[in-house]
PDB file of N, CA and C in Angstrom:
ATOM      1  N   UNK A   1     -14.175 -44.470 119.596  1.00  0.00           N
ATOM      2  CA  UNK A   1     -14.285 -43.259 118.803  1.00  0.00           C
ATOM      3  C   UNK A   1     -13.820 -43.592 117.401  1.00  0.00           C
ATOM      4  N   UNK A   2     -14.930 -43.283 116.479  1.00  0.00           N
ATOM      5  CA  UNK A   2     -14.298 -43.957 115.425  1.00  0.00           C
ATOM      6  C   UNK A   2     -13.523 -42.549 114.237  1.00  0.00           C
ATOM      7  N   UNK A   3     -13.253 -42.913 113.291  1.00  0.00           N
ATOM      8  CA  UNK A   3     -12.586 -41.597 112.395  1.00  0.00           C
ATOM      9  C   UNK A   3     -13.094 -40.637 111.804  1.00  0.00           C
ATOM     10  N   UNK A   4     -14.777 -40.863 111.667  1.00  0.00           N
ATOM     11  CA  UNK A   4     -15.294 -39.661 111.453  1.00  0.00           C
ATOM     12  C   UNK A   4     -15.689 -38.754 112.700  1.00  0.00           C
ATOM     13  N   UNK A   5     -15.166 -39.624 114.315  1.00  0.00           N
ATOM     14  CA  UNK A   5     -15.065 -38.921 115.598  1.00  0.00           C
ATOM     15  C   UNK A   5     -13.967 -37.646 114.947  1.00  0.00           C
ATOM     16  N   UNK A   6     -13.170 -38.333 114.425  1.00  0.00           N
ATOM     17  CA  UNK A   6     -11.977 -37.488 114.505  1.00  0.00           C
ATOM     18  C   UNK A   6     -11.794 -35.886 113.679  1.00  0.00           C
ATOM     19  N   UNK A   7     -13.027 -36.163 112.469  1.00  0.00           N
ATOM     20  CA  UNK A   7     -13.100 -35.243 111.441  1.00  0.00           C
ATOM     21  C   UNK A   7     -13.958 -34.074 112.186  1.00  0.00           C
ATOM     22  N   UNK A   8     -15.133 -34.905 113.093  1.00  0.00           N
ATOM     23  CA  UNK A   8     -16.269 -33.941 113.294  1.00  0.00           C
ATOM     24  C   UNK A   8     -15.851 -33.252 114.617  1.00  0.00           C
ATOM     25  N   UNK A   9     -14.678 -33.833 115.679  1.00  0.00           N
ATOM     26  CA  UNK A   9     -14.210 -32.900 116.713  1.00  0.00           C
ATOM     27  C   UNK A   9     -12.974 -32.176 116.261  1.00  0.00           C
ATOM     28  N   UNK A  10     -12.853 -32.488 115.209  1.00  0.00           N
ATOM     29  CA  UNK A  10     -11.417 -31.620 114.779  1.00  0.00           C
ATOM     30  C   UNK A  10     -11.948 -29.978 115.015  1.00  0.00           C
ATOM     31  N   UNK A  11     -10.633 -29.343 115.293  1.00  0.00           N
ATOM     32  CA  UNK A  11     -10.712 -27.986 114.957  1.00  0.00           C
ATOM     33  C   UNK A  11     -10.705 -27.352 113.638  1.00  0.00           C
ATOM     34  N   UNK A  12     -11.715 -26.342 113.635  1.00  0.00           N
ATOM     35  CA  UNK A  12     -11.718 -25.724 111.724  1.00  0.00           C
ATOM     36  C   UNK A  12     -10.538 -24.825 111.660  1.00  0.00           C
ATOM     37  N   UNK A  13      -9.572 -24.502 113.100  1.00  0.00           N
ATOM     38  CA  UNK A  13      -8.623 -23.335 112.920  1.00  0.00           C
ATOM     39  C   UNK A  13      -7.722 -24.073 113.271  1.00  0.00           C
ATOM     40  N   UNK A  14      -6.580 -23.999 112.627  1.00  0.00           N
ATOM     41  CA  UNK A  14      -5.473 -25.509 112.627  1.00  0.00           C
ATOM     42  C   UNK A  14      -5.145 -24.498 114.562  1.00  0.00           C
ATOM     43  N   UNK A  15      -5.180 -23.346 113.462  1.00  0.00           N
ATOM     44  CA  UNK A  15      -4.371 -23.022 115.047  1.00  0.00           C
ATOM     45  C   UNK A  15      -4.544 -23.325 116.685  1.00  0.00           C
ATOM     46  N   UNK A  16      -5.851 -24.117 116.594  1.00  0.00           N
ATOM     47  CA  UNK A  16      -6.703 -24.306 118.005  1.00  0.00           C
ATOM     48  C   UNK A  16      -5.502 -25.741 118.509  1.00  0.00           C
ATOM     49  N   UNK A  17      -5.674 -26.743 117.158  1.00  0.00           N
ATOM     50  CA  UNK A  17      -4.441 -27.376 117.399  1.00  0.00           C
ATOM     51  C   UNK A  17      -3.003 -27.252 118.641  1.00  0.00           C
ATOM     52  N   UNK A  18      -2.748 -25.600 118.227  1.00  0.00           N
ATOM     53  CA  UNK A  18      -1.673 -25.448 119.361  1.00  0.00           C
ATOM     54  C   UNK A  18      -1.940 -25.204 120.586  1.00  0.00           C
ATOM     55  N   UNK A  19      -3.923 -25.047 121.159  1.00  0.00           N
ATOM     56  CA  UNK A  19      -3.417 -24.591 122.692  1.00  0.00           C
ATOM     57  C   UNK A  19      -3.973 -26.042 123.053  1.00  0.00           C
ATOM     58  N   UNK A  20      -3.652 -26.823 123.181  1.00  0.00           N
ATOM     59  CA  UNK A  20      -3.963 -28.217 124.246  1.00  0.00           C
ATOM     60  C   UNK A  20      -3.745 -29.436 123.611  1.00  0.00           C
ATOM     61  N   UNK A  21      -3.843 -30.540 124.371  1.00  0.00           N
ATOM     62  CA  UNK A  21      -3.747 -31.597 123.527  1.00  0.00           C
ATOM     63  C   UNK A  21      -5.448 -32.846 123.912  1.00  0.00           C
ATOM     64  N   UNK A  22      -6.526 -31.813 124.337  1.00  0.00           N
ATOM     65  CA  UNK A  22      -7.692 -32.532 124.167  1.00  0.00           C
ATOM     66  C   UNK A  22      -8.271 -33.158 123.433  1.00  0.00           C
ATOM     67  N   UNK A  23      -7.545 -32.795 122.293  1.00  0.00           N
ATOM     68  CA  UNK A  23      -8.424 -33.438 121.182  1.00  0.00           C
ATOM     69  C   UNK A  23      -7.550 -35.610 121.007  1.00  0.00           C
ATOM     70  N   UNK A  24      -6.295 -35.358 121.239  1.00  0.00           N
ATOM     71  CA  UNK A  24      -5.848 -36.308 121.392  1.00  0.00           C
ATOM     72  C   UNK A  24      -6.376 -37.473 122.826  1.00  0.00           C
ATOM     73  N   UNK A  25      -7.530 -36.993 123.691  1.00  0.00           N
ATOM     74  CA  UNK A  25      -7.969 -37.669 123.775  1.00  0.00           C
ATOM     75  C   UNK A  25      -9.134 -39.084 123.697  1.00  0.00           C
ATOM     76  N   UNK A  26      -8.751 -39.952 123.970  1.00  0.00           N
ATOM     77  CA  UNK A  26      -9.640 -41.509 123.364  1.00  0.00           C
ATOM     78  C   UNK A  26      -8.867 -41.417 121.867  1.00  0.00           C
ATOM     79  N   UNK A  27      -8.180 -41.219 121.106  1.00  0.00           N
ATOM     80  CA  UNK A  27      -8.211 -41.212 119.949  1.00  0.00           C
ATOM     81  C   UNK A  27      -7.325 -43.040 120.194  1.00  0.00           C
ATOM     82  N   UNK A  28      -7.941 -44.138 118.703  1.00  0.00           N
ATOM     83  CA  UNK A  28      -7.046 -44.760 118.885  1.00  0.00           C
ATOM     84  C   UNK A  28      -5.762 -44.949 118.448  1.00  0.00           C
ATOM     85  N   UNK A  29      -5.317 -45.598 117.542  1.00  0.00           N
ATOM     86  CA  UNK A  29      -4.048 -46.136 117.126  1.00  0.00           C
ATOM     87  C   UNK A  29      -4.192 -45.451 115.900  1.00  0.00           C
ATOM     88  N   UNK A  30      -5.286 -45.982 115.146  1.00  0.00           N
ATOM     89  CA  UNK A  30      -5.602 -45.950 113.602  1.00  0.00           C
ATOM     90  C   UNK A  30      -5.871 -44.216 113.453  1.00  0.00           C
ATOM     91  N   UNK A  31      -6.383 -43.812 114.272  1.00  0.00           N
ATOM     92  CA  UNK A  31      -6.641 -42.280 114.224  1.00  0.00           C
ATOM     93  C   UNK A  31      -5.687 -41.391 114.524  1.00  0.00           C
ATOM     94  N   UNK A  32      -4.635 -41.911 115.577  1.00  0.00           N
ATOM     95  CA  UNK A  32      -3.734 -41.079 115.968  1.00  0.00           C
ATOM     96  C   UNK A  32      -2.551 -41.129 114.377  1.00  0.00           C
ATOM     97  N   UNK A  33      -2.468 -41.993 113.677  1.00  0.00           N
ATOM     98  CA  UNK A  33      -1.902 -42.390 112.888  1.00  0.00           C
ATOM     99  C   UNK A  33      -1.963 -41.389 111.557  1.00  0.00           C
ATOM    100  N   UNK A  34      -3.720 -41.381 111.373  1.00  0.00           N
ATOM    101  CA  UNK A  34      -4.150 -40.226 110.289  1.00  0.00           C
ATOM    102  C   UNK A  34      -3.949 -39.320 110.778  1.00  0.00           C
ATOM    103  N   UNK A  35      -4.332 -38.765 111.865  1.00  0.00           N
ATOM    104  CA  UNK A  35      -3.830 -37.320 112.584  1.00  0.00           C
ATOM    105  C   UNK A  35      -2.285 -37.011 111.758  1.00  0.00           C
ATOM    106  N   UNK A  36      -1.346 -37.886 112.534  1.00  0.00           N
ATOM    107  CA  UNK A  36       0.259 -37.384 112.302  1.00  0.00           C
ATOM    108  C   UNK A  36       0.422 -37.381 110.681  1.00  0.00           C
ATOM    109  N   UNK A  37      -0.192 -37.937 110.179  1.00  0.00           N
ATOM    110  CA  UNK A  37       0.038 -37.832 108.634  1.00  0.00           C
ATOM    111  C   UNK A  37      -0.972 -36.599 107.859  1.00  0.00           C
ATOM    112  N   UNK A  38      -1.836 -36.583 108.716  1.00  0.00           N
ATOM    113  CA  UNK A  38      -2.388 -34.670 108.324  1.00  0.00           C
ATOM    114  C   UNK A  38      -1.442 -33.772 108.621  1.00  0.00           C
ATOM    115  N   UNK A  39      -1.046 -33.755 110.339  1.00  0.00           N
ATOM    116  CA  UNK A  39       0.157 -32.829 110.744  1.00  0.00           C
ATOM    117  C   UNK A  39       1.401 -32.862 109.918  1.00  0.00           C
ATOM    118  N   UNK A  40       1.235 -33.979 109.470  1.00  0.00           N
ATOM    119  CA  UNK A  40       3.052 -33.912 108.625  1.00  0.00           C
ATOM    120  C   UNK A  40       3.046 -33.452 107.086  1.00  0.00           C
ATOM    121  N   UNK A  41       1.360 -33.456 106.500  1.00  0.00           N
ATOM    122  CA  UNK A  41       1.071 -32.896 105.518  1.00  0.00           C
ATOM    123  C   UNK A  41       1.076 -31.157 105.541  1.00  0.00           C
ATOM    124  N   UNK A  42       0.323 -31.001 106.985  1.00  0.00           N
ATOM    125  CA  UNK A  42       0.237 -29.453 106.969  1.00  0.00           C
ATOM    126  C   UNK A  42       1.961 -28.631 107.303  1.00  0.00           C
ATOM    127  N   UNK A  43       2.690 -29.727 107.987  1.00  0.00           N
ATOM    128  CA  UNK A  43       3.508 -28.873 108.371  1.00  0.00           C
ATOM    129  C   UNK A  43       4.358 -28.975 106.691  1.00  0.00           C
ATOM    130  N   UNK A  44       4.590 -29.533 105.983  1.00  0.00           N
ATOM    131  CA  UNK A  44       5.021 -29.716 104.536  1.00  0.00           C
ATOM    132  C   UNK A  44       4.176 -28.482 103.988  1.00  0.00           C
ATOM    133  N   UNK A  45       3.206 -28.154 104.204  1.00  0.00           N
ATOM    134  CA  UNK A  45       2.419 -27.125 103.307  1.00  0.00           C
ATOM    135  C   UNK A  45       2.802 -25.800 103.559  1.00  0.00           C
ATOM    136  N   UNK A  46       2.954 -25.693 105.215  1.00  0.00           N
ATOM    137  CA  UNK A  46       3.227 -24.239 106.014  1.00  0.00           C
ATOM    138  C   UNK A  46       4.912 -24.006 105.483  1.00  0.00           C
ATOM    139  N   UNK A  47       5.636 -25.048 105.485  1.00  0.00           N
ATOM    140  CA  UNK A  47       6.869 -24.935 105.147  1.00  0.00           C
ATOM    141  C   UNK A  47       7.499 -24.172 103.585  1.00  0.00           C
ATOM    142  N   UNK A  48       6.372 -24.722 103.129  1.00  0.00           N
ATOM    143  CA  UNK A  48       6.249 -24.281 101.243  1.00  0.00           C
ATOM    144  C   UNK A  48       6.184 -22.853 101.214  1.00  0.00           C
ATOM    145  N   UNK A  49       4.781 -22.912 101.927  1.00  0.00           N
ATOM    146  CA  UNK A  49       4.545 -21.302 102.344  1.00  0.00           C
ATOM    147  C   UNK A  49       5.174 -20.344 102.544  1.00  0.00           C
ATOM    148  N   UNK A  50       6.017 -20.964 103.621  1.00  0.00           N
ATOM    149  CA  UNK A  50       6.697 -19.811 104.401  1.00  0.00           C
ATOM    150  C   UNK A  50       7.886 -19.703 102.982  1.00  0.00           C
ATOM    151  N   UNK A  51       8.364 -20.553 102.705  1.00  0.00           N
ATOM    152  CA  UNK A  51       9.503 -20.501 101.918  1.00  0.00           C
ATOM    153  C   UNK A  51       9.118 -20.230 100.299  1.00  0.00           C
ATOM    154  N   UNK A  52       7.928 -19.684  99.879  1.00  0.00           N
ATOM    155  CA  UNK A  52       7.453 -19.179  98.832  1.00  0.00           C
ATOM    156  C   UNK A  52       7.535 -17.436  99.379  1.00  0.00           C
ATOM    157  N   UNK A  53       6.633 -17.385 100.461  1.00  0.00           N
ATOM    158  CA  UNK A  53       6.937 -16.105 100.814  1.00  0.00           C
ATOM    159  C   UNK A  53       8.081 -15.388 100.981  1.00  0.00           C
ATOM    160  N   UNK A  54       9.215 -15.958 101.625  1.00  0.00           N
ATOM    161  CA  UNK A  54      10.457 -15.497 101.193  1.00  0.00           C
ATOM    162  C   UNK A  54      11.106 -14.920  99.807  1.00  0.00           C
ATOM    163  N   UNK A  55      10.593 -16.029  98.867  1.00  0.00           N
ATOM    164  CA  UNK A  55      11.185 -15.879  97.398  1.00  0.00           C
ATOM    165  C   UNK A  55      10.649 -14.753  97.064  1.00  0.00           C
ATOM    166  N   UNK A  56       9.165 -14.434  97.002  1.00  0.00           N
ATOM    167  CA  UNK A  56       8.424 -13.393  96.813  1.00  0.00           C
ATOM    168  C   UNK A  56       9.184 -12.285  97.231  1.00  0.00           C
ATOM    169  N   UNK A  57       9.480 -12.247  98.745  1.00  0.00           N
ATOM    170  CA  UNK A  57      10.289 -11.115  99.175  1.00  0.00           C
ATOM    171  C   UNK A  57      11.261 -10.760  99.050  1.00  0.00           C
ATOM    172  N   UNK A  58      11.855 -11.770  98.738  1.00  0.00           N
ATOM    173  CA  UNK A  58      13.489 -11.357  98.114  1.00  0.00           C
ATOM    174  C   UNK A  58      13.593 -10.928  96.427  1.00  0.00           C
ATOM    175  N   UNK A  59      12.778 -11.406  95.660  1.00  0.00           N
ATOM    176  CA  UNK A  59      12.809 -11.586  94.285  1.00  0.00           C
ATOM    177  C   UNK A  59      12.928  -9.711  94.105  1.00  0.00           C
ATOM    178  N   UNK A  60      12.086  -8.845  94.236  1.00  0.00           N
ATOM    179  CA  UNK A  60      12.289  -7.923  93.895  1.00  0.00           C
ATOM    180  C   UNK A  60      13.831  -6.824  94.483  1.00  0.00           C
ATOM    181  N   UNK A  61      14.435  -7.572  95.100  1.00  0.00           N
ATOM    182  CA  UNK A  61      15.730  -6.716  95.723  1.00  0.00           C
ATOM    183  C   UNK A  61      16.546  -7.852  94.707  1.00  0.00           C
ATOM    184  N   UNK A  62      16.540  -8.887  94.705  1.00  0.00           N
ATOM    185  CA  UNK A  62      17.391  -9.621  93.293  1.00  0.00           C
ATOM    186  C   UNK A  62      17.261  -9.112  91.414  1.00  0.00           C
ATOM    187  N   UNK A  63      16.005  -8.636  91.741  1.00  0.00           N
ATOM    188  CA  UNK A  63      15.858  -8.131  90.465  1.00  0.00           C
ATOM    189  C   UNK A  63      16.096  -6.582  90.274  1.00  0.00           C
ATOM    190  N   UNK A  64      16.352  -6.055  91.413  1.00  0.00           N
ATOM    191  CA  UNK A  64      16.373  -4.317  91.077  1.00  0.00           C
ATOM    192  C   UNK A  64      17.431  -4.208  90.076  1.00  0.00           C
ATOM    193  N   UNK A  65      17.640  -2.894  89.476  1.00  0.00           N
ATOM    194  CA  UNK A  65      18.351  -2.750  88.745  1.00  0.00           C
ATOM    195  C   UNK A  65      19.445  -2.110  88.914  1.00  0.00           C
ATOM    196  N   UNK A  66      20.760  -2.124  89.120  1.00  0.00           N
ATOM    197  CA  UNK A  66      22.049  -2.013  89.176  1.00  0.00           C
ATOM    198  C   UNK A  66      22.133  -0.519  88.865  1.00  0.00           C
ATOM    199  N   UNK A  67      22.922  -0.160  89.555  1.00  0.00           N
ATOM    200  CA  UNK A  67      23.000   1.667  89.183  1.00  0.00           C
ATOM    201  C   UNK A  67      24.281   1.558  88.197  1.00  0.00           C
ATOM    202  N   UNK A  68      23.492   2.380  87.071  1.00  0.00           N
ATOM    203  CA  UNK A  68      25.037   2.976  86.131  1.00  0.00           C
ATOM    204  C   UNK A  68      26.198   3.356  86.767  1.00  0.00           C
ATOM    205  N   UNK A  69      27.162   2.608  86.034  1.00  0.00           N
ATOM    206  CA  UNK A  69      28.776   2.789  86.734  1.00  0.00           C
ATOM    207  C   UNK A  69      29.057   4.010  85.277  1.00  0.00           C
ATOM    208  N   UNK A  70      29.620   4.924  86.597  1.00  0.00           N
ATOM    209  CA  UNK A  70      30.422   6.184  85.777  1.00  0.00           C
ATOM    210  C   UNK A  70      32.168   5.796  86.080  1.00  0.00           C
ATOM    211  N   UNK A  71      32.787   6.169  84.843  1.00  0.00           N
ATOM    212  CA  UNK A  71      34.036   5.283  84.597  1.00  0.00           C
ATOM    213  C   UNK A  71      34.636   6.813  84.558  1.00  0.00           C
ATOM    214  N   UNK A  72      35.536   7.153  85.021  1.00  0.00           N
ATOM    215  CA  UNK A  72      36.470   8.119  84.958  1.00  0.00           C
ATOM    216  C   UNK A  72      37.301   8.450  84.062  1.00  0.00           C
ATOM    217  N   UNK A  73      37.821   9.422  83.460  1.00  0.00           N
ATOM    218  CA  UNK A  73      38.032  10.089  82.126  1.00  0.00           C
ATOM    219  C   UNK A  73      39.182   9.134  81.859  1.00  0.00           C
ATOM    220  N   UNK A  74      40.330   8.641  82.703  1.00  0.00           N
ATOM    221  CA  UNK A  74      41.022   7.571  82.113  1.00  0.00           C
ATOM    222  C   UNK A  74      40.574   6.401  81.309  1.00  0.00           C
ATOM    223  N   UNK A  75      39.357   5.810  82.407  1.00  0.00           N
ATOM    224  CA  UNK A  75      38.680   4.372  82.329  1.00  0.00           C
ATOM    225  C   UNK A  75      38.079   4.598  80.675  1.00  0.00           C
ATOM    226  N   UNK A  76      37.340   5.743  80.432  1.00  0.00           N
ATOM    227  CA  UNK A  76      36.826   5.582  79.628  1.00  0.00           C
ATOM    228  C   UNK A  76      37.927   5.970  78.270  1.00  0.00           C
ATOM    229  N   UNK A  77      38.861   6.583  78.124  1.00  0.00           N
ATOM    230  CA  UNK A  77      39.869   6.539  77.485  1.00  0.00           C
ATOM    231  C   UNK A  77      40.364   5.437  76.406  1.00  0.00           C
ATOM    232  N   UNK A  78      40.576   4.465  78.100  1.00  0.00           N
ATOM    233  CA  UNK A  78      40.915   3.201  77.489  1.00  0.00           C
ATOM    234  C   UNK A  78      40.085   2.390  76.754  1.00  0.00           C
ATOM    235  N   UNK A  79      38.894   2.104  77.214  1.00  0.00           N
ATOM    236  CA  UNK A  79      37.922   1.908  76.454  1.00  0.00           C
ATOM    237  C   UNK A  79      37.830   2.101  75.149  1.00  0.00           C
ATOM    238  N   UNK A  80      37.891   3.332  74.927  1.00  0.00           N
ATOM    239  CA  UNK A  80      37.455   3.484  73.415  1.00  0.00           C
ATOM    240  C   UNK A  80      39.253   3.516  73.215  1.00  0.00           C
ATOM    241  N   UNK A  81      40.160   3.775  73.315  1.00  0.00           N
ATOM    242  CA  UNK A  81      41.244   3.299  72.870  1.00  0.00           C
ATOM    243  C   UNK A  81      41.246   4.812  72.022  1.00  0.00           C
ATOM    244  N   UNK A  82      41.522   5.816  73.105  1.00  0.00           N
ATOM    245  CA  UNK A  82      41.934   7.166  72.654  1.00  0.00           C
ATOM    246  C   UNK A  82      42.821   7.609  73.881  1.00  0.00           C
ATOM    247  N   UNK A  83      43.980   8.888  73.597  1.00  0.00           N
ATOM    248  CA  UNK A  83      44.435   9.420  74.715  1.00  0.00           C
ATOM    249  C   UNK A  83      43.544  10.075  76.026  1.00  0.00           C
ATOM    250  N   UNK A  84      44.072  10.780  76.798  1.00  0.00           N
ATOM    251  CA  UNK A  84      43.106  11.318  77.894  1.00  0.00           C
ATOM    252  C   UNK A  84      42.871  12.852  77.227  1.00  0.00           C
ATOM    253  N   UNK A  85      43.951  13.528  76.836  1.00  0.00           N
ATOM    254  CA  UNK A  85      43.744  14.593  76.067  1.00  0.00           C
ATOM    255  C   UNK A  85      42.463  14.257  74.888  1.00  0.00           C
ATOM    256  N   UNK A  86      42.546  13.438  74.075  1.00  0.00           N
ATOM    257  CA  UNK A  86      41.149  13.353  73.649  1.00  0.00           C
ATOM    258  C   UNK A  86      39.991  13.492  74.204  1.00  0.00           C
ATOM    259  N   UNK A  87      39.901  12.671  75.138  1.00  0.00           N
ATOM    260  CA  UNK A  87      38.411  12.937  75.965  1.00  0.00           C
ATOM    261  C   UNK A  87      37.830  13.894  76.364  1.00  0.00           C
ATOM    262  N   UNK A  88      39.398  14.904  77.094  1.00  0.00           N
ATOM    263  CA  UNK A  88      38.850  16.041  77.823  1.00  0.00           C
ATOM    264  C   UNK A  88      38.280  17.030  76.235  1.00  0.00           C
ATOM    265  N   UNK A  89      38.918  17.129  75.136  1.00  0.00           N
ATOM    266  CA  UNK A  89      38.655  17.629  74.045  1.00  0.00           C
ATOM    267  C   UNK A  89      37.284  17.443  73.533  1.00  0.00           C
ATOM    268  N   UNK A  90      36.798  16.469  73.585  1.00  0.00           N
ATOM    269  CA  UNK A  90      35.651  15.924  72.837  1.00  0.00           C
ATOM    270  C   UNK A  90      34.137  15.379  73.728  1.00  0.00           C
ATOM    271  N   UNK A  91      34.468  15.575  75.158  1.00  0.00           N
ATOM    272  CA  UNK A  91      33.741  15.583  76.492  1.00  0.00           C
ATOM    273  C   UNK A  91      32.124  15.918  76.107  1.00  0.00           C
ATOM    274  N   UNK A  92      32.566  17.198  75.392  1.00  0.00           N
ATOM    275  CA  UNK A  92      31.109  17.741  75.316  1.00  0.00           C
ATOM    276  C   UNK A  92      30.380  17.081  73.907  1.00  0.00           C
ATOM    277  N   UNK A  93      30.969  16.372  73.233  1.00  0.00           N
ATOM    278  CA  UNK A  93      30.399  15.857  72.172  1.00  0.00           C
ATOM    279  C   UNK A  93      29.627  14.057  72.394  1.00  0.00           C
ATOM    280  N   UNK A  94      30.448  13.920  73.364  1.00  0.00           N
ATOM    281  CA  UNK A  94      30.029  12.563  73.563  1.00  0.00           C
ATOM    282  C   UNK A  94      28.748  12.124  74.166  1.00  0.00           C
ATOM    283  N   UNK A  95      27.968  11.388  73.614  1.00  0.00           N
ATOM    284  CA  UNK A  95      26.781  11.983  74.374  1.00  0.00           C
ATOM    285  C   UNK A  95      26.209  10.819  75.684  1.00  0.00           C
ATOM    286  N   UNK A  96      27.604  10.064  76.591  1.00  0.00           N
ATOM    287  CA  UNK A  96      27.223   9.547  77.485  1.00  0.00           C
ATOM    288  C   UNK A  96      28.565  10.119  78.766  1.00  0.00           C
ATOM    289  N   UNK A  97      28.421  11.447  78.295  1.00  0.00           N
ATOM    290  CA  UNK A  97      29.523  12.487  79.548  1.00  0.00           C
ATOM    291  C   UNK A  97      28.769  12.657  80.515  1.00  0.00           C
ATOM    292  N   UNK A  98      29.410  12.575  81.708  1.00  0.00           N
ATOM    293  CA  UNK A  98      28.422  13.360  82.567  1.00  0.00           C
ATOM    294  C   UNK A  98      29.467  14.178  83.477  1.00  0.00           C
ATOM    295  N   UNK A  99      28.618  15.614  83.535  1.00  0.00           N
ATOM    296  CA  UNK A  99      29.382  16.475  84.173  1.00  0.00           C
ATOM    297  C   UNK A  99      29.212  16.553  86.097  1.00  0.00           C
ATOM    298  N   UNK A 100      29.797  15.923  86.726  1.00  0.00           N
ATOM    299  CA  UNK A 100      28.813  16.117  87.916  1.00  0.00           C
ATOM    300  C   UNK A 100      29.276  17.300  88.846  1.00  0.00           C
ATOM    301  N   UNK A 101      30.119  18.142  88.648  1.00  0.00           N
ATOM    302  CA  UNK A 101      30.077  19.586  88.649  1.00  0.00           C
ATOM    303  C   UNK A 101      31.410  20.044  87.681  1.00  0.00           C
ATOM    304  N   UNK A 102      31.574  21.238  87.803  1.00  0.00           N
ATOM    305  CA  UNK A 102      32.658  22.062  86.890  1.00  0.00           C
ATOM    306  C   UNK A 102      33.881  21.764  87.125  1.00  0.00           C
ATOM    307  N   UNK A 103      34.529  20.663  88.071  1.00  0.00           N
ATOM    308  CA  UNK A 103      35.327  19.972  87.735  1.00  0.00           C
ATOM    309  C   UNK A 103      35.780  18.653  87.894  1.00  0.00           C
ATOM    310  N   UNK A 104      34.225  17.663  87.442  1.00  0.00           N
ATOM    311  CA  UNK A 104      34.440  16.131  87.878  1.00  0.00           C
ATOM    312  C   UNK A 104      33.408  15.964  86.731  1.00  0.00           C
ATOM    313  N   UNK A 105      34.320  14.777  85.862  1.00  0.00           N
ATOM    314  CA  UNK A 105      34.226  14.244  84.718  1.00  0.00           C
ATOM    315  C   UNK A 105      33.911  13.377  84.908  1.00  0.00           C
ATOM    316  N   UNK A 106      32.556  12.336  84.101  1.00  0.00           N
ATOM    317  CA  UNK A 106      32.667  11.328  84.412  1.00  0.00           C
ATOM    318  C   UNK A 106      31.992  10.896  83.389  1.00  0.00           C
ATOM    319  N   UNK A 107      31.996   9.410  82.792  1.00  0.00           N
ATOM    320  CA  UNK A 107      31.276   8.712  81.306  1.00  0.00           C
ATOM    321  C   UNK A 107      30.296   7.689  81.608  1.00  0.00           C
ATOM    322  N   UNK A 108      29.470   7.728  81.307  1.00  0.00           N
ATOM    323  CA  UNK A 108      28.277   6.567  81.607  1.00  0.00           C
ATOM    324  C   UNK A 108      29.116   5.322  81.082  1.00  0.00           C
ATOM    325  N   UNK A 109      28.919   3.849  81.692  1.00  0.00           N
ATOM    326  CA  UNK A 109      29.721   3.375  80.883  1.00  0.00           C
ATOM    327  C   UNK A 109      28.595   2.202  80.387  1.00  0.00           C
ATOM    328  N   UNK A 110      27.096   2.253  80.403  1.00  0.00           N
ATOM    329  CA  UNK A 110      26.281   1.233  79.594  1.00  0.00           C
ATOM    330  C   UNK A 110      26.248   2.095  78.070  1.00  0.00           C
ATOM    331  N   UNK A 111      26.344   4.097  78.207  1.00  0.00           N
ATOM    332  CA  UNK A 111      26.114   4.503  77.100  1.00  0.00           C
ATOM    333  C   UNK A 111      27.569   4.444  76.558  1.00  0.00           C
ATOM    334  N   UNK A 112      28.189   4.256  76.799  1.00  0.00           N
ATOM    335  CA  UNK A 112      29.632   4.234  76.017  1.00  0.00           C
ATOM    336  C   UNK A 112      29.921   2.967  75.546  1.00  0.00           C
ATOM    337  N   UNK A 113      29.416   1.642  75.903  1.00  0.00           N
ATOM    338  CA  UNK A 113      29.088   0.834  75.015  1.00  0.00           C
ATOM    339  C   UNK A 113      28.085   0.546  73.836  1.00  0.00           C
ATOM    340  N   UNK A 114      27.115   1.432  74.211  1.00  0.00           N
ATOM    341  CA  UNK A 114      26.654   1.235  72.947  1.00  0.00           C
ATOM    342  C   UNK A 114      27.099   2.458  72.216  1.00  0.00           C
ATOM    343  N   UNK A 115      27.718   3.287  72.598  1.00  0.00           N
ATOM    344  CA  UNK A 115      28.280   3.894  71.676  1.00  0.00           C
ATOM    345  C   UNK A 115      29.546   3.494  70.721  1.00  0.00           C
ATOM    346  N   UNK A 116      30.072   2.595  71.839  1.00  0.00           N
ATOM    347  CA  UNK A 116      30.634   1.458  70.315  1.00  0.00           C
ATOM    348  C   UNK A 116      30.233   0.611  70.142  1.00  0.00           C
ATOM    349  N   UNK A 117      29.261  -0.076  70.477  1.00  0.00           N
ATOM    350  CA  UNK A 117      28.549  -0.985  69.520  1.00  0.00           C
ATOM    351  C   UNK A 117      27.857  -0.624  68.143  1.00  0.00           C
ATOM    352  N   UNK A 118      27.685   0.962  68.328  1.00  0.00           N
ATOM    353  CA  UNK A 118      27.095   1.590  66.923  1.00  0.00           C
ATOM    354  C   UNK A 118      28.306   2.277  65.940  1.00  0.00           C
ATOM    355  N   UNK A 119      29.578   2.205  66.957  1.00  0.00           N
ATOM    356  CA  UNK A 119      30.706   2.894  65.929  1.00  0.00           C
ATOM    357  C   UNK A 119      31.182   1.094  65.270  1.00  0.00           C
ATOM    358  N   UNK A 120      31.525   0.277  65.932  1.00  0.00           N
ATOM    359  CA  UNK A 120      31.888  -0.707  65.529  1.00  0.00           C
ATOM    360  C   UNK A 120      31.153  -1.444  64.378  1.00  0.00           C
ATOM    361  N   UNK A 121      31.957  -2.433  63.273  1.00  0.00           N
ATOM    362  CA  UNK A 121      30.736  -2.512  62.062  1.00  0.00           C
ATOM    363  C   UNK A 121      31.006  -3.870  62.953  1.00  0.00           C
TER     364      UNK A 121
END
């Protein structure tokens, strides 16, 4: 059986590959040889695969975007380097307050940096 035996009884669906091992018969030395170095090519390819598909699937939960941290009327205090009595005073002027009911205070803290990044020269 020579090696274009091997091309023209091959299976077109790798997957036929997994139910038997008929095709490995008569094959000789030289053929069984190219065989394992196709199989060791495909299984290198399926491996890529599989492990591309992963990245794919993970990439968008690595890339989501982080939920705004609300910093509490102290946290943000310190921050800008005012008392707490200030804050509660000036709450409604600031424009990264957030009220999350009538008595829980809380400060965005990506907008409170750039709110000093624009007070700061």
């Amino acid at each position: 059986m020579g090696s274009s035996a091997v091309s023209a009884d091959a299976p077109r669906d790798p997957r036929e590959l997994l139910e038997g091992t008929a095709l490995l018969d008569g094959l000789s030395a030289e053929e069984a040889a190219a065989l394992l170095t196709k199989a060791s090519r495909l299984q290198a390819s399926l491996t890529a695969y599989l492990e591309s598909d992963r990245a794919r699937r993970a990439a968008p939960l690595a890339q989501a975007p982080q939920p705004s941290r609300l910093l509490t009327p102290r946290q943000a205090a310190e921050r800008l380097s005012v008392g707490l009595r200030w804050i509660y005073r000036h709450a409604d002027s600031l424009p990264f307050t957030r009220r999350l009911s009538s008595r829980v205070l809380r400060f965005h803290e990506e907008g409170l940096e750039k709110y000093l990044r624009q007070k700061r020269p």
